[in-house]
Protein backbone atom coordinates (compact mmCIF):
# COMPACT_ATOMS: atom_id res chain seq x y z
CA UNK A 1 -9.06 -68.83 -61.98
CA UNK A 2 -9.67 -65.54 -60.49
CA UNK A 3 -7.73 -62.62 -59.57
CA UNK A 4 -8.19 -62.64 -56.20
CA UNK A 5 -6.84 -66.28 -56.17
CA UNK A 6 -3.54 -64.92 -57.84
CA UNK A 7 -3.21 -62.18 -56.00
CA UNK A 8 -3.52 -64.42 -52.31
CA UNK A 9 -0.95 -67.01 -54.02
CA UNK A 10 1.71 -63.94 -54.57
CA UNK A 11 0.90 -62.53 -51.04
CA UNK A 12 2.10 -66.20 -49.50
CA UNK A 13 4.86 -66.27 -51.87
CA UNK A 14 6.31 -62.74 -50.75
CA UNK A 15 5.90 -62.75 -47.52
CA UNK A 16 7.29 -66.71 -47.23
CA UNK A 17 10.30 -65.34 -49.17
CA UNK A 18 10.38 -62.11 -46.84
CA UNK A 19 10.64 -64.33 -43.24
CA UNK A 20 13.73 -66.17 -45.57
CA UNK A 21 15.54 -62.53 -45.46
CA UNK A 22 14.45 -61.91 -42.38
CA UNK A 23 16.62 -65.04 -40.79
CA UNK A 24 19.20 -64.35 -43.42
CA UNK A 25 19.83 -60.90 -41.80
CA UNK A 26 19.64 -61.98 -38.46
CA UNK A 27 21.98 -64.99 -39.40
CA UNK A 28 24.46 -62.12 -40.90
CA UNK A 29 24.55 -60.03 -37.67
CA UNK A 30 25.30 -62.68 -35.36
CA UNK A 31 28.91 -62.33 -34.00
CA UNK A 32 31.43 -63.27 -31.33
CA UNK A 33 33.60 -59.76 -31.26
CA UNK A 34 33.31 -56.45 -32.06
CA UNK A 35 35.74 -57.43 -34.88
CA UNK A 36 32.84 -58.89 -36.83
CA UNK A 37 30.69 -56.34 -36.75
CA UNK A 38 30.78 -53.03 -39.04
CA UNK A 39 32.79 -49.68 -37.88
CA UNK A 40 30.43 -48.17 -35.44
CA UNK A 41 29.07 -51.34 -34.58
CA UNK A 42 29.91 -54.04 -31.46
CA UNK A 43 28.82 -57.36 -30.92
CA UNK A 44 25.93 -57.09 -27.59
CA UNK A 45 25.35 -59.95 -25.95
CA UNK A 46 23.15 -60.58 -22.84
CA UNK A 47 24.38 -58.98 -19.56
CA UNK A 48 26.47 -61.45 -18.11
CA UNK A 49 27.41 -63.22 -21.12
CA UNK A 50 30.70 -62.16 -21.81
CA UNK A 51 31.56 -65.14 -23.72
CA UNK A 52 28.73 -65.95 -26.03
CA UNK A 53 27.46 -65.12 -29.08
CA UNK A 54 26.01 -61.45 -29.73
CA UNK A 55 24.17 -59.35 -32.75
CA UNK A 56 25.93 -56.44 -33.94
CA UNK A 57 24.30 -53.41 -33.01
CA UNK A 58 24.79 -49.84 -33.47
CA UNK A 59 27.04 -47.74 -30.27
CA UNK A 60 24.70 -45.65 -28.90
CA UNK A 61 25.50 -41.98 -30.66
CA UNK A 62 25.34 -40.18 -27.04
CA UNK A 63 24.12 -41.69 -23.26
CA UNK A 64 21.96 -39.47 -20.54
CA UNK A 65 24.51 -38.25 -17.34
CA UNK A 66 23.25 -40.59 -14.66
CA UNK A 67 24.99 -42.87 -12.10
CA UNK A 68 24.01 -46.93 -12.31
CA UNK A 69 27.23 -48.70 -12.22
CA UNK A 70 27.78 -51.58 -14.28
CA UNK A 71 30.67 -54.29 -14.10
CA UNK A 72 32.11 -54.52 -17.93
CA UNK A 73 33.19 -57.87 -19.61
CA UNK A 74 36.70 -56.23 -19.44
CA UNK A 75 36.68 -55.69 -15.59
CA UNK A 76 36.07 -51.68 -15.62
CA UNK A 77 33.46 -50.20 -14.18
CA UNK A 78 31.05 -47.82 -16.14
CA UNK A 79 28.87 -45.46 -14.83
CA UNK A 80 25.63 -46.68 -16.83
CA UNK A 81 25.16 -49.69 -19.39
CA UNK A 82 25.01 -47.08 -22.00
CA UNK A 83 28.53 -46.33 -21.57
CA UNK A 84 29.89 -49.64 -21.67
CA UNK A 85 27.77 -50.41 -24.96
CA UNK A 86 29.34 -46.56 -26.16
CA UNK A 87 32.52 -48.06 -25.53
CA UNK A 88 31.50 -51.10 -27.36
CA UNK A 89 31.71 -53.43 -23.87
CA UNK A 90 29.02 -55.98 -22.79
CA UNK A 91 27.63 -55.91 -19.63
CA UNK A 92 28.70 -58.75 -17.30
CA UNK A 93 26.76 -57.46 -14.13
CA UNK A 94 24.02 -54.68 -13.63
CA UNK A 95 25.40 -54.84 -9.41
CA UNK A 96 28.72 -53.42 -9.76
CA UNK A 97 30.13 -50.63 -7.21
C-alpha cells in the first residue's frame, strides 16, 4: 500500500473524530440558565424564547450608546439587545417601547 493511501485513511479518521468534538462541545454548552454556564457567561436563547434551551455565550465586554428598545425575559426594558445580553437577559421582543 502506498503512502498516499495512509495518509487519506488518517485524514478521514481525524477529521470523523474532530465533527465527534465538535457535537461534544456544542452538547456541553447547551443550557437552561445562566446558572449553567461559566462566570462571565449566560445562557442566549432565541429572541422570544424565554423558556427554552440556550448555548452559553460570552456577555458582551462593552455595547455601542444607541437607542433600540428591547422587551427582556424579566419584563425590563433595555435600551439595545446588547444590554440585555450584558446583563445576561434574553431577548423576548425586538418591539418594546
Amino acid at each position: 500500500m502506498s503512502i498516499s493511501f495512509f495518509i487519506l485513511i488518517f485524514i478521514f479518521v481525524f477529521s470523523c473524530s474532530s465533527s465527534e468534538n465538535q457535537n461534544n462541545i456544542e452538547a456541553e454548552n447547551l443550557c437552561k440558565t445562566n446558572l449553567d454556564c461559566s462566570i462571565g457567561y449566560f445562557c442566549k436563547k432565541d429572541i422570544g424564547d424565554c423558556e427554552g434551551e440556550g448555548i452559553c455565550e460570552k456577555k458582551p465586554d462593552y455595547c455601542l450608546e444607541y437607542y433600540d428598545p428591547v422587551c427582556g425575559c424579566d419584563g425590563k426594558i433595555y435600551s439595545n439587545e446588547c444590554y440585555a445580553y450584558r446583563l445576561g437577559v434574553n431577548v423576548e421582543s425586538l418591539d418594546c417601547e
